[in-house]
Protein backbone atom coordinates (compact mmCIF):
# COMPACT_ATOMS: atom_id res chain seq x y z
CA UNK A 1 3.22 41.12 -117.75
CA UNK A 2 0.10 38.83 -117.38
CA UNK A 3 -2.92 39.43 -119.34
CA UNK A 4 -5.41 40.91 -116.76
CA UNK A 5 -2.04 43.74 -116.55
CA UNK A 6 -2.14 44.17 -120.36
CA UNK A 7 -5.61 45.72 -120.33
CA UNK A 8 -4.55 48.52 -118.39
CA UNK A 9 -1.08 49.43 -120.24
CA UNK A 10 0.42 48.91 -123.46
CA UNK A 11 1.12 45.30 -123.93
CA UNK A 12 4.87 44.32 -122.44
CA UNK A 13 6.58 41.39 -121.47
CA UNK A 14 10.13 39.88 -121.52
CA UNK A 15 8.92 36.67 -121.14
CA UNK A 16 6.22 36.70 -123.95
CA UNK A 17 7.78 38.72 -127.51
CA UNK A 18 6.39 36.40 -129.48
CA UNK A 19 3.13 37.81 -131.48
CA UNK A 20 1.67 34.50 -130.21
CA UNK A 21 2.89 34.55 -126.61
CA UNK A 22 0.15 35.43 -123.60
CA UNK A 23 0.42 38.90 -123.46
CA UNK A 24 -0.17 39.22 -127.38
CA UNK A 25 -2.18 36.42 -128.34
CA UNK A 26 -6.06 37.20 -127.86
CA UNK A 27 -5.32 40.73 -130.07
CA UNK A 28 -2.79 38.68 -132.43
CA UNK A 29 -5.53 36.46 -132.87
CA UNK A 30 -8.22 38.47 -133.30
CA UNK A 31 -6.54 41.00 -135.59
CA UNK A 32 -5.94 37.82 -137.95
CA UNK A 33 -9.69 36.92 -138.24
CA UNK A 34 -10.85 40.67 -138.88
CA UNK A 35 -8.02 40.51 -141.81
CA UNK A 36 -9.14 37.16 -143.00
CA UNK A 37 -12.81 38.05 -143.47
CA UNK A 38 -12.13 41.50 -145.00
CA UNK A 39 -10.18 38.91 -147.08
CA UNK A 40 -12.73 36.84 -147.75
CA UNK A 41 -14.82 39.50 -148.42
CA UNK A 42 -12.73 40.63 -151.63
CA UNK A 43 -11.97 37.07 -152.93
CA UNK A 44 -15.73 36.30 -152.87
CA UNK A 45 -16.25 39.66 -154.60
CA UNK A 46 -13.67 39.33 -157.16
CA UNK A 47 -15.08 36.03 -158.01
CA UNK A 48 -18.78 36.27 -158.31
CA UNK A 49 -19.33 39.88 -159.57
CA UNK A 50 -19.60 38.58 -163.37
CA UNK A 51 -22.49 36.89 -161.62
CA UNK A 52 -23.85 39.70 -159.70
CA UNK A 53 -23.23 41.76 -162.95
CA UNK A 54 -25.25 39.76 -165.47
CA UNK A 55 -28.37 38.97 -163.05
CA UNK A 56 -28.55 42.88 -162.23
CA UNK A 57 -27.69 44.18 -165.28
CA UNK A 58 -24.23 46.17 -164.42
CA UNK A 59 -21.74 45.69 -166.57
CA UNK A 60 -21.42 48.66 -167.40
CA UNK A 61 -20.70 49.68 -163.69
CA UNK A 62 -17.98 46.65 -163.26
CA UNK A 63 -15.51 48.62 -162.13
CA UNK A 64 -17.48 50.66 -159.99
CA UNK A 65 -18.65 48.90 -157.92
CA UNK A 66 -15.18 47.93 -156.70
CA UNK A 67 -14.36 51.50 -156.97
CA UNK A 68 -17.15 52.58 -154.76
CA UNK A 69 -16.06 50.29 -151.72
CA UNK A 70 -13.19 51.98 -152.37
CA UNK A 71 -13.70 55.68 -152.57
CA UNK A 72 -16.09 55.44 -149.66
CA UNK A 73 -12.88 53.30 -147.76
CA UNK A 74 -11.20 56.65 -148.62
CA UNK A 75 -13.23 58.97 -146.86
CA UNK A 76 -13.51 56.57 -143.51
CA UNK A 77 -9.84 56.60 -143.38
CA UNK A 78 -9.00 59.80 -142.91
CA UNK A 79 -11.77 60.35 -140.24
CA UNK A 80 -10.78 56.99 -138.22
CA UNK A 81 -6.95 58.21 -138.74
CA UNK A 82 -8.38 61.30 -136.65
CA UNK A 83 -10.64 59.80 -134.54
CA UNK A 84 -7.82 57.05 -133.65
CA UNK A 85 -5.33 60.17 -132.87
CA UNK A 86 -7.97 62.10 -130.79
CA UNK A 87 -10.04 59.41 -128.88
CA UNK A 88 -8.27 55.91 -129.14
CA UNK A 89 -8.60 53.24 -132.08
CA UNK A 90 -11.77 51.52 -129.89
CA UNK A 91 -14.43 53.74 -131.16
CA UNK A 92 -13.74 53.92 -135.09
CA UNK A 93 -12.99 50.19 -135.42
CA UNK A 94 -16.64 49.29 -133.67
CA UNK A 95 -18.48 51.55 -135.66
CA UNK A 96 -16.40 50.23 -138.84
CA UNK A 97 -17.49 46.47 -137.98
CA UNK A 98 -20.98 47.43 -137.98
CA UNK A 99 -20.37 49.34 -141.45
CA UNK A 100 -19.12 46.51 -142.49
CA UNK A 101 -21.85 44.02 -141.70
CA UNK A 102 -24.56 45.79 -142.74
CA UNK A 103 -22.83 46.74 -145.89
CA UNK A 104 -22.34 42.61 -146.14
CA UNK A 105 -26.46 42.38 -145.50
CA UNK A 106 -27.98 44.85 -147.90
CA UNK A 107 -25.05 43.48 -150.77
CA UNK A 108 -27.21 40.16 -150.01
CA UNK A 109 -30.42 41.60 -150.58
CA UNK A 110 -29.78 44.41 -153.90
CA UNK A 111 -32.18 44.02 -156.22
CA UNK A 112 -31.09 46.34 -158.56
CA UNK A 113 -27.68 47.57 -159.38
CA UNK A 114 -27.73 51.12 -157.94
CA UNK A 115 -28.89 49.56 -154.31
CA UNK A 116 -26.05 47.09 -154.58
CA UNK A 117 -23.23 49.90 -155.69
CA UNK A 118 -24.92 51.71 -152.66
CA UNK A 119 -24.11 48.30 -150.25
CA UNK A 120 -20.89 48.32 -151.70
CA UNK A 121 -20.17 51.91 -150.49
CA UNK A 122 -21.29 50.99 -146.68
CA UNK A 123 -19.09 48.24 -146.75
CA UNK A 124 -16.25 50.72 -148.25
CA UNK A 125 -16.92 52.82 -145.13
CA UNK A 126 -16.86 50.03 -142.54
CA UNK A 127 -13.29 48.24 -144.29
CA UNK A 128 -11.80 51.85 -144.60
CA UNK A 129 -13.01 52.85 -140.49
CA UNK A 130 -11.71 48.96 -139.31
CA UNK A 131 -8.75 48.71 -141.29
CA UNK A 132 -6.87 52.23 -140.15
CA UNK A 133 -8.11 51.38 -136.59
CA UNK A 134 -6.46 48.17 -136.57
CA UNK A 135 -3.24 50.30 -138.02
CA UNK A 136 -3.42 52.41 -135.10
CA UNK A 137 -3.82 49.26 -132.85
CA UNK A 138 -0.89 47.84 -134.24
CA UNK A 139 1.36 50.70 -133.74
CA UNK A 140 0.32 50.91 -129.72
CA UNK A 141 -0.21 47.65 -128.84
CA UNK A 142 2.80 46.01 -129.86
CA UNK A 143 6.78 47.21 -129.50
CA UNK A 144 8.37 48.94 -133.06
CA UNK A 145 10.52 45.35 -132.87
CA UNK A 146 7.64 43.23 -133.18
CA UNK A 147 5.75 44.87 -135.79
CA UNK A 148 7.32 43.76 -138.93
CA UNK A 149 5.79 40.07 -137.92
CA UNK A 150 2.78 41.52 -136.97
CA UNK A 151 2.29 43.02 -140.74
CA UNK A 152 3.96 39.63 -142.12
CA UNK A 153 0.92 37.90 -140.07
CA UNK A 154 -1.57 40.00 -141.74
CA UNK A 155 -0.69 39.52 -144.82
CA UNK A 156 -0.70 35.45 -144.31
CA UNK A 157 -3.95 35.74 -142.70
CA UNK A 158 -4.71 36.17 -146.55
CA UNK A 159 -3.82 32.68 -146.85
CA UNK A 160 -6.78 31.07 -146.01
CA UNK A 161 -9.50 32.68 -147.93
CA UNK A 162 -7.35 32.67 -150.87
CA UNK A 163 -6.89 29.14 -150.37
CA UNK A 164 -10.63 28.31 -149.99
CA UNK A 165 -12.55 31.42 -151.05
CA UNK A 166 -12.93 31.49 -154.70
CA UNK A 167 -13.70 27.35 -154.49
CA UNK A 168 -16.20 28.34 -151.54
CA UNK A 169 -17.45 31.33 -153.49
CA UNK A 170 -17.91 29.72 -156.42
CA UNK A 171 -19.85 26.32 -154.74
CA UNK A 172 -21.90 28.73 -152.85
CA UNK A 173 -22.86 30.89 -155.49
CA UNK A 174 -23.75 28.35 -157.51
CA UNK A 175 -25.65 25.80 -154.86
CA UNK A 176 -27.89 28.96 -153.31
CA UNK A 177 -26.97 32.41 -155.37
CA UNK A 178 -24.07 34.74 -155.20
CA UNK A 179 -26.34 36.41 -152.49
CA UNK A 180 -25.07 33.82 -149.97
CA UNK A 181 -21.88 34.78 -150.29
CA UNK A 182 -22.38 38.28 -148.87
CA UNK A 183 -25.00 36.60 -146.28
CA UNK A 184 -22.14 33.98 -145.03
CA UNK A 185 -19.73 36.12 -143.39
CA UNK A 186 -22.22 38.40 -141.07
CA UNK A 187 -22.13 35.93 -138.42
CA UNK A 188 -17.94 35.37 -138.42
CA UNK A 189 -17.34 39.00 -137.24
CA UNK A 190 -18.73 38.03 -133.76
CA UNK A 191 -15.84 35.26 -132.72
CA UNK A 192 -13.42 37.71 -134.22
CA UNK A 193 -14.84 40.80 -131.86
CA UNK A 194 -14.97 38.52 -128.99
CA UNK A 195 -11.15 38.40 -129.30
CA UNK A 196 -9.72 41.51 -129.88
CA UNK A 197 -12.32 42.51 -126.18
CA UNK A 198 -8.92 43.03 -124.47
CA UNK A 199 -7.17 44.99 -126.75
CA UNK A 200 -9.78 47.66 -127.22
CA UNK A 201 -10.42 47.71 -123.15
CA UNK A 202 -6.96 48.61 -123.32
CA UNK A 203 -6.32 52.48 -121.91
CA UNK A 204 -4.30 54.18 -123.79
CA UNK A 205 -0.66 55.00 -122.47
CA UNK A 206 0.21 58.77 -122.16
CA UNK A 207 2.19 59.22 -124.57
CA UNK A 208 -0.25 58.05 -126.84
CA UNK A 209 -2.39 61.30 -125.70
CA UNK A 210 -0.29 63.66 -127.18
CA UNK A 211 -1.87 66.06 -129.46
CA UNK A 212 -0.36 67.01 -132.84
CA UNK A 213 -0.95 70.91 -133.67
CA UNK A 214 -0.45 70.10 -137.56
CA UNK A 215 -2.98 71.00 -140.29
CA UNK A 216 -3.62 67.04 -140.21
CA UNK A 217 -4.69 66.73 -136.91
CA UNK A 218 -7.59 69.15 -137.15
CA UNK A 219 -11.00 67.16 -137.96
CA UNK A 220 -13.11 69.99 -139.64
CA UNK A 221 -10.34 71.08 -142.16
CA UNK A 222 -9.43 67.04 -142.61
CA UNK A 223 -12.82 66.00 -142.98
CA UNK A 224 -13.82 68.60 -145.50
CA UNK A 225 -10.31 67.72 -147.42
CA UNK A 226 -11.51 64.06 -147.38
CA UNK A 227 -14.96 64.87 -148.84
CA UNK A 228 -12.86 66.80 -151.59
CA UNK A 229 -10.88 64.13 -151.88
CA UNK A 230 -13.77 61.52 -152.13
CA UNK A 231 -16.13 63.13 -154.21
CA UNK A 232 -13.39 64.57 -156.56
CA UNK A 233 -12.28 60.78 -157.04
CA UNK A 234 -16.33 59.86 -157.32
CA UNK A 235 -17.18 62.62 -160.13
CA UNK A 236 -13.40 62.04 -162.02
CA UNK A 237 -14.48 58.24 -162.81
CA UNK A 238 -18.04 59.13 -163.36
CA UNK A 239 -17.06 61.64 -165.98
CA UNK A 240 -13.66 59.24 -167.53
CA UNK A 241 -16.72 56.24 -167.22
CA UNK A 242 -18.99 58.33 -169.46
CA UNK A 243 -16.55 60.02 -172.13
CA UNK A 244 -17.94 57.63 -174.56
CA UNK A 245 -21.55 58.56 -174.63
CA UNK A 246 -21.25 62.55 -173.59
CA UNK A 247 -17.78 63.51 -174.63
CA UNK A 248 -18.11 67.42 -173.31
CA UNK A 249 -20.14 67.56 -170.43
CA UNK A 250 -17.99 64.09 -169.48
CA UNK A 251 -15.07 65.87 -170.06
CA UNK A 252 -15.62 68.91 -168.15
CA UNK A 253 -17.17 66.77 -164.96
CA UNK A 254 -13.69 64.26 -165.39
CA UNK A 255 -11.66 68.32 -164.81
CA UNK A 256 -13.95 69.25 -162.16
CA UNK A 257 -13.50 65.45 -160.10
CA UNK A 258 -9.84 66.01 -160.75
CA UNK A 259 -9.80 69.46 -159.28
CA UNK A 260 -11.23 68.61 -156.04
CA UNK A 261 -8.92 65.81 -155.84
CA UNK A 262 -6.37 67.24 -155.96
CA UNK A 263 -6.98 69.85 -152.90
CA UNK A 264 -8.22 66.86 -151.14
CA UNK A 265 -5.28 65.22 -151.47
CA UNK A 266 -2.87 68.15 -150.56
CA UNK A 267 -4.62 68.28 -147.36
CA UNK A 268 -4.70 65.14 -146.76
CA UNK A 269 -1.16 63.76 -147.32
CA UNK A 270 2.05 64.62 -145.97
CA UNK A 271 3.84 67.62 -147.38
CA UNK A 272 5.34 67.09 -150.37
CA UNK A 273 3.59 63.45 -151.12
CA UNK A 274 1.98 64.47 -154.60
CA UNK A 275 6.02 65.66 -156.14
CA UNK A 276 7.21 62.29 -154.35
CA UNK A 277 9.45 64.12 -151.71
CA UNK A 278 12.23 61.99 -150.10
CA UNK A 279 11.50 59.88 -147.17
CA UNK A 280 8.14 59.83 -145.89
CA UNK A 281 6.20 62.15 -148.88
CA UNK A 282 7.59 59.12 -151.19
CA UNK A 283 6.80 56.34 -148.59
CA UNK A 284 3.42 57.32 -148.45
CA UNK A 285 2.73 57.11 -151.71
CA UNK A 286 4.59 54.18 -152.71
CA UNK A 287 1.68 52.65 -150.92
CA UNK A 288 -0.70 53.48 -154.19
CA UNK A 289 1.97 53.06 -157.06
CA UNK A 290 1.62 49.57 -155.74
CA UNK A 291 -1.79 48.91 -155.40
CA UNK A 292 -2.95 50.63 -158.79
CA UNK A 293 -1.10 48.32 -161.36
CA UNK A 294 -1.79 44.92 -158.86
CA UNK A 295 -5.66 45.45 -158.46
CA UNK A 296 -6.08 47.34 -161.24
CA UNK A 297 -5.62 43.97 -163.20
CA UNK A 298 -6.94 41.76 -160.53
CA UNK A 299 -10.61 42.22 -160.26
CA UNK A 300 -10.59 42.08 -164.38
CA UNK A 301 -9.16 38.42 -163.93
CA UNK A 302 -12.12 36.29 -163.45
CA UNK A 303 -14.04 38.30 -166.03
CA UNK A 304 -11.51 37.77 -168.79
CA UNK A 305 -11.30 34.29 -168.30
CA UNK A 306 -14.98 33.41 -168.08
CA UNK A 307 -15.64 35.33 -171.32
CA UNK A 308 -12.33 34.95 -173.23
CA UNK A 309 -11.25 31.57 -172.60
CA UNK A 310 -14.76 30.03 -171.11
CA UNK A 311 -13.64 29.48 -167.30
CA UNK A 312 -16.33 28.67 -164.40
CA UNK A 313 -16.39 31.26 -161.58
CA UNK A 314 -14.02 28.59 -159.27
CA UNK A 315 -11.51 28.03 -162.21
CA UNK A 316 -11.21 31.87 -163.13
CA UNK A 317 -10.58 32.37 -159.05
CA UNK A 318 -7.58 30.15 -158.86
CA UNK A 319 -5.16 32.78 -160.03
CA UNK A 320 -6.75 35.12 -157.38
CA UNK A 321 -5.67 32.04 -155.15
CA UNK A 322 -2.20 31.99 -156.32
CA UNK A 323 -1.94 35.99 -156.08
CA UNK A 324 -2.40 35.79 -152.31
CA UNK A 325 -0.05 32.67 -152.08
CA UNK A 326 2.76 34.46 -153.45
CA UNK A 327 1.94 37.35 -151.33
CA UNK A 328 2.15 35.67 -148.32
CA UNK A 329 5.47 34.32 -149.75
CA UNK A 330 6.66 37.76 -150.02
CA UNK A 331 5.61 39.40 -147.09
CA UNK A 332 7.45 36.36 -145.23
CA UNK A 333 10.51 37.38 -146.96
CA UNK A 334 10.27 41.20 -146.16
CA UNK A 335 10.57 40.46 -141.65
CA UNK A 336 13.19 38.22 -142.20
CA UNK A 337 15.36 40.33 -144.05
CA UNK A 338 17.99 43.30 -143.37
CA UNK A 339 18.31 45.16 -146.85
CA UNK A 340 17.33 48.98 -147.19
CA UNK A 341 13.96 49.31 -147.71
CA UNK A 342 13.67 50.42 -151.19
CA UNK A 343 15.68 47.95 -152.62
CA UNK A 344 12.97 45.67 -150.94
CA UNK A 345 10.77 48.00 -152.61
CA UNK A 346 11.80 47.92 -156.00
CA UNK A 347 12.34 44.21 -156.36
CA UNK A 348 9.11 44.28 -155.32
CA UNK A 349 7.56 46.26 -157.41
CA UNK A 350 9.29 44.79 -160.56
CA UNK A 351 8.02 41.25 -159.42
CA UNK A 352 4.64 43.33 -159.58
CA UNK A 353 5.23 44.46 -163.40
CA UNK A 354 6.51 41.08 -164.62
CA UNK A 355 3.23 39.29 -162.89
CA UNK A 356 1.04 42.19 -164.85
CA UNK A 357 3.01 41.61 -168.52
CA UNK A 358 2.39 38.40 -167.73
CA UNK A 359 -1.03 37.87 -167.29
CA UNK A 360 -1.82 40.04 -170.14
CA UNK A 361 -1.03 36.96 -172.35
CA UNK A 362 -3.83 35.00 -170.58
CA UNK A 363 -6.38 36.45 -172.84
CA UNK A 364 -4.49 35.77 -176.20
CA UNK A 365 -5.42 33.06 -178.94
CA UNK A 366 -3.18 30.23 -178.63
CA UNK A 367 -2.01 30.88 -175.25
CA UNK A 368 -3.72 28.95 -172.16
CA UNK A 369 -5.51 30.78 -169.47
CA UNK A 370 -3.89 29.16 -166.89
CA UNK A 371 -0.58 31.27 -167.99
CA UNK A 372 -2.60 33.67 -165.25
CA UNK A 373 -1.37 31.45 -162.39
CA UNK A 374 2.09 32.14 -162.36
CA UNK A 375 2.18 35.10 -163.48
CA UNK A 376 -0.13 36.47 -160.57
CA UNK A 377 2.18 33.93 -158.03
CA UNK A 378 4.99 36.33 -158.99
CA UNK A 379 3.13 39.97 -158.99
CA UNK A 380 1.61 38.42 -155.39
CA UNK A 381 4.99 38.00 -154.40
CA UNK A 382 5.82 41.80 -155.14
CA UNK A 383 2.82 42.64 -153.34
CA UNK A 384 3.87 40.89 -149.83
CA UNK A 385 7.42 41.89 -149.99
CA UNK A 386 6.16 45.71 -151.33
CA UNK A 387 3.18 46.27 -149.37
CA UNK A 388 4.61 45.29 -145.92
CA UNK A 389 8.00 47.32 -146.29
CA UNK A 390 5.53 50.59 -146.91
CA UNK A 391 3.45 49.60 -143.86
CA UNK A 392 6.81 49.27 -141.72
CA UNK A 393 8.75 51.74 -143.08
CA UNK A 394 5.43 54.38 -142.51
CA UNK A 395 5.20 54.05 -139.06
CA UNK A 396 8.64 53.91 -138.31
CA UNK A 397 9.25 57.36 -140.34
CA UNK A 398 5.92 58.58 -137.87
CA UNK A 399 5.77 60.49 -134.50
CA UNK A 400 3.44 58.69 -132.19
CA UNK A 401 1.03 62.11 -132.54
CA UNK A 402 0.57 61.45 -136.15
CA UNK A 403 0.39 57.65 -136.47
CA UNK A 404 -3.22 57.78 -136.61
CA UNK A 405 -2.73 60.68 -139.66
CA UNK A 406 -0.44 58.35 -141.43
CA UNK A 407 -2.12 55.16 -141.24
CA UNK A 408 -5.05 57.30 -142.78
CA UNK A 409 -2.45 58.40 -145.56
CA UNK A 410 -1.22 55.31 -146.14
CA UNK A 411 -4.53 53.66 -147.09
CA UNK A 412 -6.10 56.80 -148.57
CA UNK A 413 -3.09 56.45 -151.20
CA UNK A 414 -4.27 52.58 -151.42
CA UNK A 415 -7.62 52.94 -151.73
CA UNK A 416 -7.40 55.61 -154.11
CA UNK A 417 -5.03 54.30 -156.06
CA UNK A 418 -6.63 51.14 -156.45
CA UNK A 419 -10.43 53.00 -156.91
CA UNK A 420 -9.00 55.13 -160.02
CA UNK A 421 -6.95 52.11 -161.86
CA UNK A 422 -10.40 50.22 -161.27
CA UNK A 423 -12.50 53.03 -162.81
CA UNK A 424 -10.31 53.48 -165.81
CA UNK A 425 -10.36 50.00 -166.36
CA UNK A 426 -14.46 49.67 -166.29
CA UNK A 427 -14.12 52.95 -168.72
CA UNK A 428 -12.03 50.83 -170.81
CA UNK A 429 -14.10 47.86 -171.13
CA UNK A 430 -17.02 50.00 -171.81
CA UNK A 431 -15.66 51.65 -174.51
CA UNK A 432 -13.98 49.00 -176.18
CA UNK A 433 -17.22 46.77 -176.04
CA UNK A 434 -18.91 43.93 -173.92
CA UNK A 435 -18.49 40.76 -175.94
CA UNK A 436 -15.80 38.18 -175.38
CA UNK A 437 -13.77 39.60 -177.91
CA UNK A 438 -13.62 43.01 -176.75
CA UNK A 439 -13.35 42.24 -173.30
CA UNK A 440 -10.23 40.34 -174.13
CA UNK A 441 -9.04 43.42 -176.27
CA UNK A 442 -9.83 45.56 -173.18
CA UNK A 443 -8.26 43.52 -170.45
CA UNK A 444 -4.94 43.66 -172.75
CA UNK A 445 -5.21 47.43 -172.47
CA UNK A 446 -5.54 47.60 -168.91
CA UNK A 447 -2.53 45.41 -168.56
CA UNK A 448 -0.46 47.43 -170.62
CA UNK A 449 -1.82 50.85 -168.55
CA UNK A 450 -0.96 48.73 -165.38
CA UNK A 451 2.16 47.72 -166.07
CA UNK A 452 3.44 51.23 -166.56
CA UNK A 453 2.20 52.12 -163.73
CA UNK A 454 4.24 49.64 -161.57
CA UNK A 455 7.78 50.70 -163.83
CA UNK A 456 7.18 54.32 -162.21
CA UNK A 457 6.87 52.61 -159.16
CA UNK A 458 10.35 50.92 -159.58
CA UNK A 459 11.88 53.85 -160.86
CA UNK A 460 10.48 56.18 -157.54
CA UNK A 461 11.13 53.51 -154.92
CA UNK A 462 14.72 54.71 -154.29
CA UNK A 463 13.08 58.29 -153.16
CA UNK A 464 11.68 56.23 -149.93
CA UNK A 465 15.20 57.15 -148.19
């Protein structure tokens, strides 16, 4: 099937099964560049927010303002996952790239903290609308026998900007301001767009059309559930984030955030996700066992080894580097081999809890910094081989009808397990203190919190079956 054919059906040809061949290539291609600037986009973060954090005066919001991309990426999942079911993936992912851009633009021009956690949270909605789209597009644009590549492709488009981003982050940041960095990537989303033209021309095959009749497949009840879900997850961290200067009214706002969460979420995932039932319940939520402990202790990285052990911005980002190497390296692994997923999944996630223990002794007296660099090569490695399987196994264990609802699921768990493991971690840091000392002290804690997280992931993973 040629490519003028491929705009009108799903794309099909004997001739071309590679991801690269002519039917696949221009969405391929320009799936990979959306990935790879959303990449960017968090390597450059990662690296200069002890920047952004001094010259605004937000260190005490460190974590937030990762968490805030994130709990606003929660709430534009769930309505894209919807949207994508009802209408087609075209819609939510153009609206998302716009999000996404002008969250980019007004990051660049914050003056003051609250304005840039507020750019944060439009970006949040633009990643969290794209990324689910682009899910969807996956899932109906290429054959079930093709998508494990397609994933492993994804996950090496992380490659390059872990390759070059913190270096370029770092030179950029300091040659013209860490505002540059947001600034910089506006203008790539247009080559990437250009690309991916075909793919959302595409009309969607009948099949696709069907309409689910489940409770997740209704947008008033979903979208109220993911406003529960999203503010629950906002006030929980605001209330754990200010324990330590109100402890009761803190307290009672961290029960009432934890409250709403929880009926957003049992809306909002599949039946049975929050006890871990067997097969798709656990699959689901595998998704944010993983990503808590992994960028939980990421974004604290660069800002324990600037103020522990005296690393510039570019040196600090080099394990960030190495994390997305081994990644790569593991997701590579994952399509090429045949073993039952959750023994895929538990190697993986015990590669993810070694690279955690690890890097915990970065911070220590006596013990180099650059002990940080293997030990995120190996928990990057549990993240490619971990990650992927979850993605694959997902949509495999979906009906077509509820692909859309998954996908949502899938990175609502992310997101939201990677927004709350943030927030604790800023609460930690803030209560154990702001020097280098206590920072060190703090990131040591987090580790610790991290890498139980990731042994209940190992223990859970066989529940995926």
């Amino acid at each position: 099937m040629t490519g003028p054919k491929a705009l009108d059906t799903p794309y099909d040809s004997a001739q071309d099964t590679g991801i690269l061949g002519a039917a696949y290539r221009a969405p391929t291609l320009g799936i990979l560049l959306v990935v790879t600037l959303v990449a960017f986009e968090g390597m450059s973060v990662g690296v200069v927010m002890p920047e952004v954090s001094r010259q605004l005066q937000a260190l005490d919001l460190y974590g937030l303002s990762f968490s805030a991309f994130l709990i606003a990426s929660l709430f534009a999942n769930v309505v894209s996952g919807l949207w994508s079911d009802r209408r087609g993936y075209t819609a939510p992912f153009l609206l998302g790239l716009v999000l996404f851009v002008a969250g980019m633009a007004l990051a660049g021009a914050a003056e003051t903290k609250i304005m840039f956690l507020v750019a944060r949270a439009v970006q949040g909605l633009g990643a969290g609308s794209t990324v689910v789209a682009l899910y969807v597009m996956i899932a109906r644009v290429y054959p079930a026998v093709m998508r494990p590549k397609v994933f492993a492709a994804v996950s090496a488009a992380w490659v390059v900007p872990a390759m070059v981003g913190p270096a370029v982050a770092g030179f950029v940041a300091g040659a013209w301001g860490w505002r540059w960095v947001f600034y910089g990537i506006v203008p790539l989303v247009v080559p990437a767009l250009a690309m991916l033209v075909p793919a959302l021309r595409r009309r969607p095959a009948e099949e696709e059309t069907v309409r689910s009749e489940g409770p997740r497949s209704r947008p008033l009840p979903m979208t109220l559930a993911a406003t529960s879900a999203a503010g629950g997850a906002g006030v929980l961290l605001y209330g754990v984030d200010r324990l330590h200067v109100t402890p009761l009214p803190s307290a009672l706002a961290a029960v009432a955030g934890l409250a709403l969460l929880g009926y957003g979420l049992s809306r909002l995932l599949p039946s049975g996700a929050l006890r871990f039932g067997r097969g798709l319940p656990t699959t689901i939520m595998m998704r944010g066992m993983f990503s808590a402990p992994f960028f939980g202790v990421n974004a604290f990285i660069p800002l324990a080894l600037q103020s522990a052990k005296g690393f510039d911005p570019t040196a600090a980002g080099i394990a960030l580097t190495t994390g997305a190497l081994g990644w790569s390296a593991g997701s590579f692994l994952q399509s090429r081999r045949t073993a039952e997923p959750y023994r895929r999944l538990r190697l993986g996630a015990g590669c993810v809890m070694t690279g955690v223990l690890l890097a915990l002794l970065a911070v220590l007296p006596g013990v180099t910094g650059w002990i940080a660099v293997p030990a995120w090569v190996i928990a990057g490695f549990g993240m490619g081989l971990g990650m992927t399987t979850v993605s694959v196994t997902a949509l495999k264990q979906s009906p077509v009808s509820e692909q859309g609802a998954n996908s949502a699921a899938l990175s609502v768990t992310d997101m939201l397990g990677s927004a709350l493991s943030l927030g604790i971690g800023g609460a930690l840091i803030n209560v154990i203190g702001h020097s280098p000392a206590e920072i060190a002290r703090g990131y040591v804690v987090i580790c610790c919190v991290m890498g139980a997280v990731a042994l209940g992931a190992t223990l859970l993973a066989p529940r995926v079956r």
